[in-house]
C-alpha atoms as a PDB file:
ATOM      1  CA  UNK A   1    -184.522-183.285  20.050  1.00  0.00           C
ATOM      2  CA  UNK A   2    -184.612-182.168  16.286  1.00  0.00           C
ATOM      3  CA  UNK A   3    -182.817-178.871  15.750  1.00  0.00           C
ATOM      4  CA  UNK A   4    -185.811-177.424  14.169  1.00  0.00           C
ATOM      5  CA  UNK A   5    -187.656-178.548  17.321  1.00  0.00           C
ATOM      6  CA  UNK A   6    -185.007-176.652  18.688  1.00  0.00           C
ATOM      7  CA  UNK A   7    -185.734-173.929  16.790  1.00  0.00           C
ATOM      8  CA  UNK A   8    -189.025-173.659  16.917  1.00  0.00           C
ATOM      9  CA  UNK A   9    -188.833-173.745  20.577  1.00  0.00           C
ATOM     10  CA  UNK A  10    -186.960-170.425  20.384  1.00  0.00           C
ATOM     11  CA  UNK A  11    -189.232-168.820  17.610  1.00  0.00           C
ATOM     12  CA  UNK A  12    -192.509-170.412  18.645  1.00  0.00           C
ATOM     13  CA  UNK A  13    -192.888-170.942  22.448  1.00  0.00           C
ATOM     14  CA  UNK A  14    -194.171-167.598  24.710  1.00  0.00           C
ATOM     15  CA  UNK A  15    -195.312-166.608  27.528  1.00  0.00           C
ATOM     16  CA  UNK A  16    -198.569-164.964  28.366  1.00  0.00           C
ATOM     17  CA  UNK A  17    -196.464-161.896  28.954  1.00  0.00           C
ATOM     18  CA  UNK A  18    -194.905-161.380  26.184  1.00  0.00           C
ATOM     19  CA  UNK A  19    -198.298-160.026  24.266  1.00  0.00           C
ATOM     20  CA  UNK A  20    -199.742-157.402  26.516  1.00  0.00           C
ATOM     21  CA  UNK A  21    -203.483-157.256  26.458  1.00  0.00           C
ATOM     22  CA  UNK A  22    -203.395-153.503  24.357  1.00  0.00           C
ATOM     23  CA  UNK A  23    -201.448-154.885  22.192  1.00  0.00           C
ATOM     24  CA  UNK A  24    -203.810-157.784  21.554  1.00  0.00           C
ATOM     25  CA  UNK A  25    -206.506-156.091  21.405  1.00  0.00           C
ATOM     26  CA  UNK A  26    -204.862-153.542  18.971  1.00  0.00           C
ATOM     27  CA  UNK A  27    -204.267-156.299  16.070  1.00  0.00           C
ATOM     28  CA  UNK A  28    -207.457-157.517  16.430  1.00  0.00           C
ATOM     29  CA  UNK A  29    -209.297-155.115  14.110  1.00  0.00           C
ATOM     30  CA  UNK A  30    -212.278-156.982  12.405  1.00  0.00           C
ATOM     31  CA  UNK A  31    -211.060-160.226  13.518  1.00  0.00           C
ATOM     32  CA  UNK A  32    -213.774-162.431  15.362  1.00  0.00           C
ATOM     33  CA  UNK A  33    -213.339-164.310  18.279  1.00  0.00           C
ATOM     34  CA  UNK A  34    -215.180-167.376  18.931  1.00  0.00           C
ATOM     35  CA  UNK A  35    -214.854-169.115  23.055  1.00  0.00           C
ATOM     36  CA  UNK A  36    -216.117-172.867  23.461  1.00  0.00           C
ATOM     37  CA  UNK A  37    -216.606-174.569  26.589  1.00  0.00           C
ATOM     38  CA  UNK A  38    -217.361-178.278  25.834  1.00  0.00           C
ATOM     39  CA  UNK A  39    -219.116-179.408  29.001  1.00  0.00           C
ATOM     40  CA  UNK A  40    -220.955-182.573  30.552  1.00  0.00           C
ATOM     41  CA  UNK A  41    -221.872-182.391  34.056  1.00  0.00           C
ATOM     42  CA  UNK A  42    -219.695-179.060  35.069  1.00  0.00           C
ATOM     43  CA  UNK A  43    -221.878-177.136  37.161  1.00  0.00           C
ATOM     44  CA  UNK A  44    -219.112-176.439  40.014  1.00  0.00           C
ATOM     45  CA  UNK A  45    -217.180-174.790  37.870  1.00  0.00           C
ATOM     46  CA  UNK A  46    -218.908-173.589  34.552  1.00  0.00           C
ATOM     47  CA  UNK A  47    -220.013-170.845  35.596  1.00  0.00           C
ATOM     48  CA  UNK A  48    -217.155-169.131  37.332  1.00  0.00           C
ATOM     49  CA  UNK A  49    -215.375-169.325  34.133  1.00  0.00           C
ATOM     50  CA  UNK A  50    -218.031-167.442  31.657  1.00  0.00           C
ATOM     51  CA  UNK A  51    -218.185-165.602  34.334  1.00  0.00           C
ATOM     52  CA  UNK A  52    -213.871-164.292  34.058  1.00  0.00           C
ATOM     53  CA  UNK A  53    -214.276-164.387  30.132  1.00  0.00           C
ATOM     54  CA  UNK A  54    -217.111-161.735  30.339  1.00  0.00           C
ATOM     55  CA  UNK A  55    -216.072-159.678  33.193  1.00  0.00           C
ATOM     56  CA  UNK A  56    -212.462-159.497  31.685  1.00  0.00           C
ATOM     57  CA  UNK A  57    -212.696-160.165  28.164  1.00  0.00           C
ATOM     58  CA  UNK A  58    -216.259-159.045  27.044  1.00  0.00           C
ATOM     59  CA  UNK A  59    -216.523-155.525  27.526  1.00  0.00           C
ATOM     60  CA  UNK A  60    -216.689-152.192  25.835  1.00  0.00           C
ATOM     61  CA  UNK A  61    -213.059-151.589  27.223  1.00  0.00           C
ATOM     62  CA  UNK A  62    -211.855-154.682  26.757  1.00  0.00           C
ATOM     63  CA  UNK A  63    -213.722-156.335  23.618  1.00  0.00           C
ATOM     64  CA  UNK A  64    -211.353-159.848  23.037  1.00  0.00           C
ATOM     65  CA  UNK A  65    -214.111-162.073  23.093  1.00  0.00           C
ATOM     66  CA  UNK A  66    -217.091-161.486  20.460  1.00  0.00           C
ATOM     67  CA  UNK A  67    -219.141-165.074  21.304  1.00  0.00           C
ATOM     68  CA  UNK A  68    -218.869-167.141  24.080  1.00  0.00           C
ATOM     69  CA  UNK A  69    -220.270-170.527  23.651  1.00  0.00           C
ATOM     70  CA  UNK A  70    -221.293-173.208  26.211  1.00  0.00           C
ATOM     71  CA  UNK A  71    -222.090-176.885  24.354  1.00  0.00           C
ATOM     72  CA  UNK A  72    -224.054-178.852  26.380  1.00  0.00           C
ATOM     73  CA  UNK A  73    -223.302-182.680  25.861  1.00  0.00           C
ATOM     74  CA  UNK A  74    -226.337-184.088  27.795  1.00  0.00           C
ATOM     75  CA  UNK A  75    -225.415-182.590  30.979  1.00  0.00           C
ATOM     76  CA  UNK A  76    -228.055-184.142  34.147  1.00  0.00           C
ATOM     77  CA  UNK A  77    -226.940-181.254  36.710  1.00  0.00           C
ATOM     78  CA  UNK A  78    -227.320-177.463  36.332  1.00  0.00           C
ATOM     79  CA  UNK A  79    -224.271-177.199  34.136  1.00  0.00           C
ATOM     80  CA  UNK A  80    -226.482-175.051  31.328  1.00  0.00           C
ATOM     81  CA  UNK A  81    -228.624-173.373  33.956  1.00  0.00           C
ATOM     82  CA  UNK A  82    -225.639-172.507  35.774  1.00  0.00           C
ATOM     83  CA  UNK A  83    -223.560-171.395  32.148  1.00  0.00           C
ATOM     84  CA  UNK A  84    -226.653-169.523  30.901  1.00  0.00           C
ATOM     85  CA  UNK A  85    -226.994-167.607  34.099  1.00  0.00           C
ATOM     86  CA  UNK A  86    -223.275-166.434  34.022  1.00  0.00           C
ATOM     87  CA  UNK A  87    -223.843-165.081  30.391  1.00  0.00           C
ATOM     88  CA  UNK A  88    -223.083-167.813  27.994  1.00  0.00           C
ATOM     89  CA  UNK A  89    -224.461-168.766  25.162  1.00  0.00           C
ATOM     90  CA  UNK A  90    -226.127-172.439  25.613  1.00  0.00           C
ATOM     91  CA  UNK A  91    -226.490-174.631  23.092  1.00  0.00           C
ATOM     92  CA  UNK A  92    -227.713-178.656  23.247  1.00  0.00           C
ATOM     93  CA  UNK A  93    -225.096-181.047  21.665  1.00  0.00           C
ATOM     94  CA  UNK A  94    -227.969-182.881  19.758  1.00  0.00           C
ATOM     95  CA  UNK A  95    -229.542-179.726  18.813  1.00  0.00           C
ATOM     96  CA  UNK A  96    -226.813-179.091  16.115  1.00  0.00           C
ATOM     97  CA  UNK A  97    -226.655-181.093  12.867  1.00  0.00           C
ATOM     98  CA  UNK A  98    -229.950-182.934  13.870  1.00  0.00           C
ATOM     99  CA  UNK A  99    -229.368-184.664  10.817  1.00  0.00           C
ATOM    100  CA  UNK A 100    -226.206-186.591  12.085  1.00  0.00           C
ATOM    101  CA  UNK A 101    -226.878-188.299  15.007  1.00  0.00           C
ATOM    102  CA  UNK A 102    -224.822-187.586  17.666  1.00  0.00           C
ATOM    103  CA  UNK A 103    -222.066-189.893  19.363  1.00  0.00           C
ATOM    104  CA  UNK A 104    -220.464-189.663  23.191  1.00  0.00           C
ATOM    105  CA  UNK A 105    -216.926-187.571  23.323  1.00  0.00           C
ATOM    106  CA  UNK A 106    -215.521-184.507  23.640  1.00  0.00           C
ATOM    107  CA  UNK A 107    -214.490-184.830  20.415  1.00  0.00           C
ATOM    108  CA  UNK A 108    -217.863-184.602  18.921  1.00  0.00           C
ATOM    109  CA  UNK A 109    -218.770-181.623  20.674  1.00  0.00           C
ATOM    110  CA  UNK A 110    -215.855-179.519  18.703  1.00  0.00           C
ATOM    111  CA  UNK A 111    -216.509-180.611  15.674  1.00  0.00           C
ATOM    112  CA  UNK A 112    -220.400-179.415  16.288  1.00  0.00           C
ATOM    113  CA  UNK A 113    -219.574-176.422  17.767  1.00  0.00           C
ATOM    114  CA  UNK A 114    -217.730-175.338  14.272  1.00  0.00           C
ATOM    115  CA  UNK A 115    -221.600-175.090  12.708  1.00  0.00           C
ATOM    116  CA  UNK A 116    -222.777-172.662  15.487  1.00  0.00           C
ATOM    117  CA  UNK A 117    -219.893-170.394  16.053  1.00  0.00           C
ATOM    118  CA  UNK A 118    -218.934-167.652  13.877  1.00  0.00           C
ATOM    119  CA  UNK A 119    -215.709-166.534  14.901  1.00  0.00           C
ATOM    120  CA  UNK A 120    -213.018-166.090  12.157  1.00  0.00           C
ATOM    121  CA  UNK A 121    -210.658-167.485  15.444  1.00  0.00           C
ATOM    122  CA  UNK A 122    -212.239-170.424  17.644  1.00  0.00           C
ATOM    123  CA  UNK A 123    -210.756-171.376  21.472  1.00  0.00           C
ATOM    124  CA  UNK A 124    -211.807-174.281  22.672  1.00  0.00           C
ATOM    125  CA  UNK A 125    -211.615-173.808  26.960  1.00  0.00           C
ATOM    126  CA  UNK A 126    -212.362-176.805  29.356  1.00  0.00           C
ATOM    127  CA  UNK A 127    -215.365-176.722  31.914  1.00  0.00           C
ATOM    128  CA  UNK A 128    -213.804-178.261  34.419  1.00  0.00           C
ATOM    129  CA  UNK A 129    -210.767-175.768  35.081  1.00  0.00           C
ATOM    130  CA  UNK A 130    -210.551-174.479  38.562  1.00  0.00           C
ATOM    131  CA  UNK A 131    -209.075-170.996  39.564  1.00  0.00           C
ATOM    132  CA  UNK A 132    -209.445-169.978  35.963  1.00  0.00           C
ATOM    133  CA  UNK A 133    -207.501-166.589  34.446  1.00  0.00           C
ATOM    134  CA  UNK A 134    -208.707-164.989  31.231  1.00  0.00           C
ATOM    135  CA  UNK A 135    -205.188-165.797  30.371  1.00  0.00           C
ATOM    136  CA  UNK A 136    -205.953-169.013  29.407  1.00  0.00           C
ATOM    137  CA  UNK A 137    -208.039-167.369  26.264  1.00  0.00           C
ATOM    138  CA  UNK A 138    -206.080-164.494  25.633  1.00  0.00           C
ATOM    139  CA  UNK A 139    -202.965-165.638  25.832  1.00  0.00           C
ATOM    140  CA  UNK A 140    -203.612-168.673  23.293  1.00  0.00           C
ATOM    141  CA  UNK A 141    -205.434-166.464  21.163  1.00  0.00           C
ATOM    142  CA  UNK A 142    -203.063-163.514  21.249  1.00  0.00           C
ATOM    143  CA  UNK A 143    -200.718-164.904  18.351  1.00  0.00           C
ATOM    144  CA  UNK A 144    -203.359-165.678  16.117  1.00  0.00           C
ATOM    145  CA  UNK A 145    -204.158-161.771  16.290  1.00  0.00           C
ATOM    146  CA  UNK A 146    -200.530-160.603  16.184  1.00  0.00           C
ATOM    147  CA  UNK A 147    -199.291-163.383  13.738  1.00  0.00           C
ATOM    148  CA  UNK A 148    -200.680-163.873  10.703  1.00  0.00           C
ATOM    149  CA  UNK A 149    -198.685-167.403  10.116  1.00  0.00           C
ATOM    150  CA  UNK A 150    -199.560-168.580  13.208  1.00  0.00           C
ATOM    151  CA  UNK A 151    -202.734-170.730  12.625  1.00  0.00           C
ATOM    152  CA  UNK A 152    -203.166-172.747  16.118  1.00  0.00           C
ATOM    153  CA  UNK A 153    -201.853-172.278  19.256  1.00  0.00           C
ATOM    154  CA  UNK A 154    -202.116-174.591  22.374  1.00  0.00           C
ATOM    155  CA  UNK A 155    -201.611-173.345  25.951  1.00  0.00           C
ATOM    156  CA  UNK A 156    -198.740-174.998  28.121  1.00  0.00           C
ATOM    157  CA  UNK A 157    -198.553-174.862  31.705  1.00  0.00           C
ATOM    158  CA  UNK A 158    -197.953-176.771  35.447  1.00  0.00           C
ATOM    159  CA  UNK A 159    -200.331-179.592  35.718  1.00  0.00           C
ATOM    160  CA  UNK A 160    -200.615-180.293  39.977  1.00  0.00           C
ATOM    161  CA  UNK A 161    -201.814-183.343  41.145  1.00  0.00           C
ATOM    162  CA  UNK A 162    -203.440-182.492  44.543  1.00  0.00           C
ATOM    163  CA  UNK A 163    -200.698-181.043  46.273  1.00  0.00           C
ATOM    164  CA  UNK A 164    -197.988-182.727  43.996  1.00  0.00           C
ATOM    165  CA  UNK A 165    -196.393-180.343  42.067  1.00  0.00           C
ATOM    166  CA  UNK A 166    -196.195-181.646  37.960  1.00  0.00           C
ATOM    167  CA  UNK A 167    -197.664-184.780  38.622  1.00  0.00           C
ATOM    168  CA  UNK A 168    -200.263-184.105  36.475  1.00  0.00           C
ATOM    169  CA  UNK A 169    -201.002-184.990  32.722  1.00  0.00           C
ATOM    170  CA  UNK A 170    -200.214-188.950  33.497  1.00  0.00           C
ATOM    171  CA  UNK A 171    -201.557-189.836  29.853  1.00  0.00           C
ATOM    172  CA  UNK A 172    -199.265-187.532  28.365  1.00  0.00           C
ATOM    173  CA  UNK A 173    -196.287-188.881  29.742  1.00  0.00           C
ATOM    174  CA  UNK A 174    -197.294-192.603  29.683  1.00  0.00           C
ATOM    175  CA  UNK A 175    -198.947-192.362  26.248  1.00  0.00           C
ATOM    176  CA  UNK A 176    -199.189-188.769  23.659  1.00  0.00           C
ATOM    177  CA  UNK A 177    -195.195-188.069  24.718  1.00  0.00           C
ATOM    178  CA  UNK A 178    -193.719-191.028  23.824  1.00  0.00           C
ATOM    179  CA  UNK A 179    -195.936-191.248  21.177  1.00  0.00           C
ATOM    180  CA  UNK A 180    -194.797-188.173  19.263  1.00  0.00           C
ATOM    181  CA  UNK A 181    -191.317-188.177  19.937  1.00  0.00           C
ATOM    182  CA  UNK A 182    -191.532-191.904  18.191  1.00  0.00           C
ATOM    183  CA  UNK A 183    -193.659-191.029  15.457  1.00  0.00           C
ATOM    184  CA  UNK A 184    -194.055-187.234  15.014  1.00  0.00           C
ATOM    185  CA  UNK A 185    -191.043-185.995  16.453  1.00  0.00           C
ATOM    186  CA  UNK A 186    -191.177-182.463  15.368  1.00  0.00           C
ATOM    187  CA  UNK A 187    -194.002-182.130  18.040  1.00  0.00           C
ATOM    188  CA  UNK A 188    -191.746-183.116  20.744  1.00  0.00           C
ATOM    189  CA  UNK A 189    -191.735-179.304  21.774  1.00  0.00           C
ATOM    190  CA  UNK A 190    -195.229-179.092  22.768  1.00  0.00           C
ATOM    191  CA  UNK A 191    -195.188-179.280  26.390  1.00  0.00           C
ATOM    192  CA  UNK A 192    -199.031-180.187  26.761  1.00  0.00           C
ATOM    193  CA  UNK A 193    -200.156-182.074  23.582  1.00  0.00           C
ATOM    194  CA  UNK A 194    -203.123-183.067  24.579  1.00  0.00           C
ATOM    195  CA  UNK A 195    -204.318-180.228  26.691  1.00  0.00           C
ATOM    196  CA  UNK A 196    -207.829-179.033  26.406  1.00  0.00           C
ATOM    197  CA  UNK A 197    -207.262-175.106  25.803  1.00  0.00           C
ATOM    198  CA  UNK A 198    -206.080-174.788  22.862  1.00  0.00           C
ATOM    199  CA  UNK A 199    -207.355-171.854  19.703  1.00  0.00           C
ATOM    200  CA  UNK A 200    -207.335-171.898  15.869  1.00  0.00           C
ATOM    201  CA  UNK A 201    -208.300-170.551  12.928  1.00  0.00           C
ATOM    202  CA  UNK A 202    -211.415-171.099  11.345  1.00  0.00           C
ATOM    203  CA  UNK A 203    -210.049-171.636   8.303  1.00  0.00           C
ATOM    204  CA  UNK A 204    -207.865-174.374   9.790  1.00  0.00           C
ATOM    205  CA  UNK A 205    -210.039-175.784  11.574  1.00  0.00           C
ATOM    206  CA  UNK A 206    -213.159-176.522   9.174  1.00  0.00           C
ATOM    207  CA  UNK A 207    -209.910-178.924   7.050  1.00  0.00           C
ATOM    208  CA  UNK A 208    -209.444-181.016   9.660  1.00  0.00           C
ATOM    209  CA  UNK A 209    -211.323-184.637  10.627  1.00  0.00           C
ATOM    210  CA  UNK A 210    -212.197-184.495  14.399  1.00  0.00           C
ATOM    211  CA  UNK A 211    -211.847-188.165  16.333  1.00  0.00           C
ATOM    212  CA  UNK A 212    -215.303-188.375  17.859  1.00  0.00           C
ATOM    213  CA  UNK A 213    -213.712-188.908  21.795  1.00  0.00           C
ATOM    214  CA  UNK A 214    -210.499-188.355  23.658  1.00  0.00           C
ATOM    215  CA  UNK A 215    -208.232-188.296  21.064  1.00  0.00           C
ATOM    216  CA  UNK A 216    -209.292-185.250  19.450  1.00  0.00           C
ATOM    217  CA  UNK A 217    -206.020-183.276  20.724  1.00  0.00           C
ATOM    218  CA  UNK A 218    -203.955-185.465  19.388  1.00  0.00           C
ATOM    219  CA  UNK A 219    -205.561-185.690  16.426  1.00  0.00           C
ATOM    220  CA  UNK A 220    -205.704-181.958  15.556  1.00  0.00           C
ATOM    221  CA  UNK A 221    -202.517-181.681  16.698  1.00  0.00           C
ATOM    222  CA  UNK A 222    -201.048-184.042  14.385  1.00  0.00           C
ATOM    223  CA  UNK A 223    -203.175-183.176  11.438  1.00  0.00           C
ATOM    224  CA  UNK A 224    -202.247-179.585  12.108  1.00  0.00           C
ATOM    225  CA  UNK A 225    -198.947-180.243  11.555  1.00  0.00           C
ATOM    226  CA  UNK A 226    -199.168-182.039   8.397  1.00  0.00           C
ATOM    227  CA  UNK A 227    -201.786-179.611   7.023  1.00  0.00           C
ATOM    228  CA  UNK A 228    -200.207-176.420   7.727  1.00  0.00           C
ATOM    229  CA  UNK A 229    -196.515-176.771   9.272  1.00  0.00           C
ATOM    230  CA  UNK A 230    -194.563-176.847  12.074  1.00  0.00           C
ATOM    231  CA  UNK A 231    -194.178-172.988  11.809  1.00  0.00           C
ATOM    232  CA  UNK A 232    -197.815-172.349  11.758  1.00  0.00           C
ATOM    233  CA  UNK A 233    -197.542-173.738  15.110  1.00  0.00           C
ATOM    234  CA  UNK A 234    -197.282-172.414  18.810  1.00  0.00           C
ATOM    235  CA  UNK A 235    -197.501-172.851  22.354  1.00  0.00           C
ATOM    236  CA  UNK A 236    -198.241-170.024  24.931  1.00  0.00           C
ATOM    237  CA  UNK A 237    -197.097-170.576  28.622  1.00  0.00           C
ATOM    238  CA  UNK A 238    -200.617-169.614  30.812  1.00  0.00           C
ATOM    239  CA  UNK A 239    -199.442-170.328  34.692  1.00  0.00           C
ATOM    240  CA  UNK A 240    -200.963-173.198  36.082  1.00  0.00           C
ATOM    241  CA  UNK A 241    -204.383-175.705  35.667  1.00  0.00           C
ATOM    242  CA  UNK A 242    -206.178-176.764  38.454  1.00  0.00           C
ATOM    243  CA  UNK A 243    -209.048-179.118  37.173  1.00  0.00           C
ATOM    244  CA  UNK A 244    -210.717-182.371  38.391  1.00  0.00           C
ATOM    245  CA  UNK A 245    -208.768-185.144  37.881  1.00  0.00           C
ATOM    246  CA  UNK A 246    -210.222-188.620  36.784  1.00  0.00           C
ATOM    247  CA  UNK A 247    -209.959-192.031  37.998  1.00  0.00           C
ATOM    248  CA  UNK A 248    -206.807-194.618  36.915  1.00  0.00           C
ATOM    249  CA  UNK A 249    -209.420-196.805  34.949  1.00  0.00           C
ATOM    250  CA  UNK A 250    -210.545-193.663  32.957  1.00  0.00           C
ATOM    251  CA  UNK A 251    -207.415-192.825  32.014  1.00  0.00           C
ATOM    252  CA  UNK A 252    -206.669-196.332  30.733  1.00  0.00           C
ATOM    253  CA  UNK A 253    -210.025-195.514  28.464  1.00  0.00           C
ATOM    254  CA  UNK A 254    -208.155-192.664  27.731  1.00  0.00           C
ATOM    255  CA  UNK A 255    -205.343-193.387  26.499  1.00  0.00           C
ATOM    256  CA  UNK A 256    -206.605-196.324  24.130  1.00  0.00           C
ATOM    257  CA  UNK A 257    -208.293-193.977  22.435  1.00  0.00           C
ATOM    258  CA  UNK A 258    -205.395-191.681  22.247  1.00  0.00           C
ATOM    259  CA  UNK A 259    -203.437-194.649  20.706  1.00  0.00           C
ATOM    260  CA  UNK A 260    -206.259-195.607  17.806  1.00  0.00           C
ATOM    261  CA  UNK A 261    -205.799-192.134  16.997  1.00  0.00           C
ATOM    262  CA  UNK A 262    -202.113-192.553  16.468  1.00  0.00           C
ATOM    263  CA  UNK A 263    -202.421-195.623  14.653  1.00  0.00           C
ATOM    264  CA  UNK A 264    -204.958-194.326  12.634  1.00  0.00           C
ATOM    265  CA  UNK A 265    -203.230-191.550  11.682  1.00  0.00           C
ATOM    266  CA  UNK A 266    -199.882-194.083  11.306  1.00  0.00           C
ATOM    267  CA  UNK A 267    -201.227-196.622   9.137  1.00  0.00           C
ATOM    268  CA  UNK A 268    -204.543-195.841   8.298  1.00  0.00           C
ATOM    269  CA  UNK A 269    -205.278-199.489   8.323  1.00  0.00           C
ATOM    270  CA  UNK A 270    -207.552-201.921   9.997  1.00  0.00           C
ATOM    271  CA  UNK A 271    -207.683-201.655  13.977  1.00  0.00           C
ATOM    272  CA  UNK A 272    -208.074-205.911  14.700  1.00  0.00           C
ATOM    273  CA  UNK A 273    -209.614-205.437  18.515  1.00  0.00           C
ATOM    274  CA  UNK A 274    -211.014-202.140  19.121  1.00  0.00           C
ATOM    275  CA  UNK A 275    -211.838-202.920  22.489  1.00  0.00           C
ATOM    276  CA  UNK A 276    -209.855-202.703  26.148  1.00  0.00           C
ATOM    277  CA  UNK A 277    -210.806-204.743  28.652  1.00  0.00           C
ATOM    278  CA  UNK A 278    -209.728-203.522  32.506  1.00  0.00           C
ATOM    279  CA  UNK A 279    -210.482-205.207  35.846  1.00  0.00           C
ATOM    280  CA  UNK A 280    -212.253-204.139  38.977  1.00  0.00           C
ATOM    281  CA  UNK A 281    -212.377-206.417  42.336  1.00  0.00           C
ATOM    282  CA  UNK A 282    -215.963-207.719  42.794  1.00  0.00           C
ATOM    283  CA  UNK A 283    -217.286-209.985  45.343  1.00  0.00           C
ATOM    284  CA  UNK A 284    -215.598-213.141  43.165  1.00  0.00           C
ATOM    285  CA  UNK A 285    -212.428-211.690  42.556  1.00  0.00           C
ATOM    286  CA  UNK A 286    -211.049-209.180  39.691  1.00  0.00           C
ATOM    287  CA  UNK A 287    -213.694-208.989  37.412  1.00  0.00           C
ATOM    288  CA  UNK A 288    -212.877-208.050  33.983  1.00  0.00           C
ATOM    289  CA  UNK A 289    -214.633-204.754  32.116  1.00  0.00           C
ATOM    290  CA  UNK A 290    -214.421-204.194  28.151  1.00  0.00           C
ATOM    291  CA  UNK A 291    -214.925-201.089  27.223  1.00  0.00           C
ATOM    292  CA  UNK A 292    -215.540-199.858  22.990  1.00  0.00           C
ATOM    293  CA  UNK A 293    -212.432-197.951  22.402  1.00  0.00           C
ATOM    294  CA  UNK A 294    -213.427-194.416  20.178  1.00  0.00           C
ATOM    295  CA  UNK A 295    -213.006-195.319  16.320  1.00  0.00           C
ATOM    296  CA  UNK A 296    -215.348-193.239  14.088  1.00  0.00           C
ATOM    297  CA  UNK A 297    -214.190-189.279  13.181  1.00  0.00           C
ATOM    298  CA  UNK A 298    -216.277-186.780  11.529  1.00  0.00           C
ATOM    299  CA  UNK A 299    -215.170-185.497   8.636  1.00  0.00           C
ATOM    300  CA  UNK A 300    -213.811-182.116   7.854  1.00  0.00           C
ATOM    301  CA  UNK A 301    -216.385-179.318   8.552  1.00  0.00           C
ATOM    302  CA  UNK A 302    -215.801-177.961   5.163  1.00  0.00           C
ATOM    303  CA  UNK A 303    -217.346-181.404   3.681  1.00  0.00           C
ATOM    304  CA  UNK A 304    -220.625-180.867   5.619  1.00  0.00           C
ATOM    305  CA  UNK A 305    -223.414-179.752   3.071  1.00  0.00           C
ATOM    306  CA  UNK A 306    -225.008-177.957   5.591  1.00  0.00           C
ATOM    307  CA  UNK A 307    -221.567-175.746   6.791  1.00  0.00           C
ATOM    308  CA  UNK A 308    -221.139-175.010   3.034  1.00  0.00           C
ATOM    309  CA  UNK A 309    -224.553-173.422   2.770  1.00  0.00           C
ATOM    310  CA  UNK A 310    -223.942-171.241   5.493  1.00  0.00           C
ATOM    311  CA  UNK A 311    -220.957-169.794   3.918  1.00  0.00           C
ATOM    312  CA  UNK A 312    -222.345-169.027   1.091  1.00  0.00           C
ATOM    313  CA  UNK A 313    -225.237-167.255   3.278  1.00  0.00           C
END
């Protein structure tokens, strides 16, 4: 590891402890705080966690949290029923920038969610997390209050696999690790690079191109660094996520897209094949699938004519 990996890891790596909630809440001051919940299909669990953000995070004692937002990605079960009834704020994927259609990817719905939030800070928060703490938000959002050159902070923590203790995050370790220790080794400290709870800046944020799909951690992780710094980085130990865990074909979509991100972001050239083709066993054999892998990115927020006009509103 680099010694200013080392370093950093010293300077820039907490735990949720070290910031106590009063003190949090006492550098806040004007500072707005905006909570995102990308979600598609979610109703198990959707609601149980707007339900900890307000109950812990969203009251007159306890005012973390000013908006708490719930994008809807074209959801066909009760996930914004469910979200709207716990207190969120829904809003349709394809309801924002009308002008742009819309693509598939969690990566999409972050960029989008930049034009209807107005916090000054923005965490983005998975749908899908199980036994969730509101120390998933205020922990990664607690050194953006407290730090002025922090500008994005991801959360880090044990990743079970059913029973299996740290068996989980199998594209990180088969693709996003190796991966940045290669390529971007001054992120080698980040213990979950392409975890989903993760907050920034605004200000960051609206500079940076969003990959459309599942490589927009990596992405904004790497572009973060180049943007603003290794310093203006963190990583704030939360405990443990418990979340639904996909299939080994999924993950193989996964991480392709994770590595046309890298290359992308490597060469900027010309991806020759962007396809991956896996195999299932059908009634003649192993069949094979091909799958698109996730190219296109939307551009920085701050080059969207209709973004601009609301700042100057």
């Amino acid at each position: 590891m680099l010694e200013e990996v080392e370093r950093w890891l010293d300077r820039r790596s907490w735990s949720v402890a070290d910031r106590p909630l009063e003190r949090i809440l006492a550098a806040k001051r004007n500072t707005k705080v905006s909570v995102v919940l990308p979600a598609l299909n979610e109703e198990a669990t959707v609601g149980d966690i707007v339900a900890v953000i307000r109950r812990e995070l969203m009251t007159e004692a306890v005012p973390l949290v000013d908006e708490l937002l719930v994008i809807d990605s074209g959801s066909t079960d009760r996930t914004a029923e469910v979200a709207a009834a716990a207190g969120a704020r829904v809003v349709a994927r394809d309801a924002i920038l009308p002008r742009i259609p819309a693509v598939p990817g969690k990566g999409e719905v972050l960029w989008r969610s930049l034009m209807v939030t107005t916090g000054d800070v923005v965490c983005f928060i998975d749908a899908d997390l199980r036994d969730f703490s509101a120390d998933f938000v205020s922990g990664i959002v607690g050194p953006l209050l407290t730090d002025p050159d922090v500008d994005f902070v991801k959360a880090m923590y044990d990743r079970p696999f059913g029973d299996t203790p740290g068996q989980g995050g199998r594209v990180t370790e088969l693709v996003a690790r190796p991966l940045l220790n290669l390529h971007w080794p001054q992120l080698a400290g980040f213990v979950q690079p392409l975890g989903g709870e993760y907050a920034a800046r605004r200000s960051l944020l609206e500079r940076l191109p969003f990959p459309v799909g599942y490589g927009v951690e990596l992405g904004l992780l790497v572009d973060a660094l180049h943007t603003v710094g290794l310093d203006a980085l963190a990583q704030v130990d939360v405990g443990v996520r418990k979340h639904r865990h996909q299939d080994g074909q999924a993950l193989g979509r996964m991480a392709a897209a994770i590595y046309r991100t890298a290359q992308l972001r490597l060469s900027r050239g010309h991806l020759v094949r962007p396809r991956l083709t896996q195999f299932e066993r059908g009634e003649r054999g192993f069949e094979p699938r091909t799958y698109a892998v996730d190219t296109e990115e939307r551009p920085p927020m701050a080059d969207i004519v209709e973004y601009a006009r609301r700042r100057v509103a």
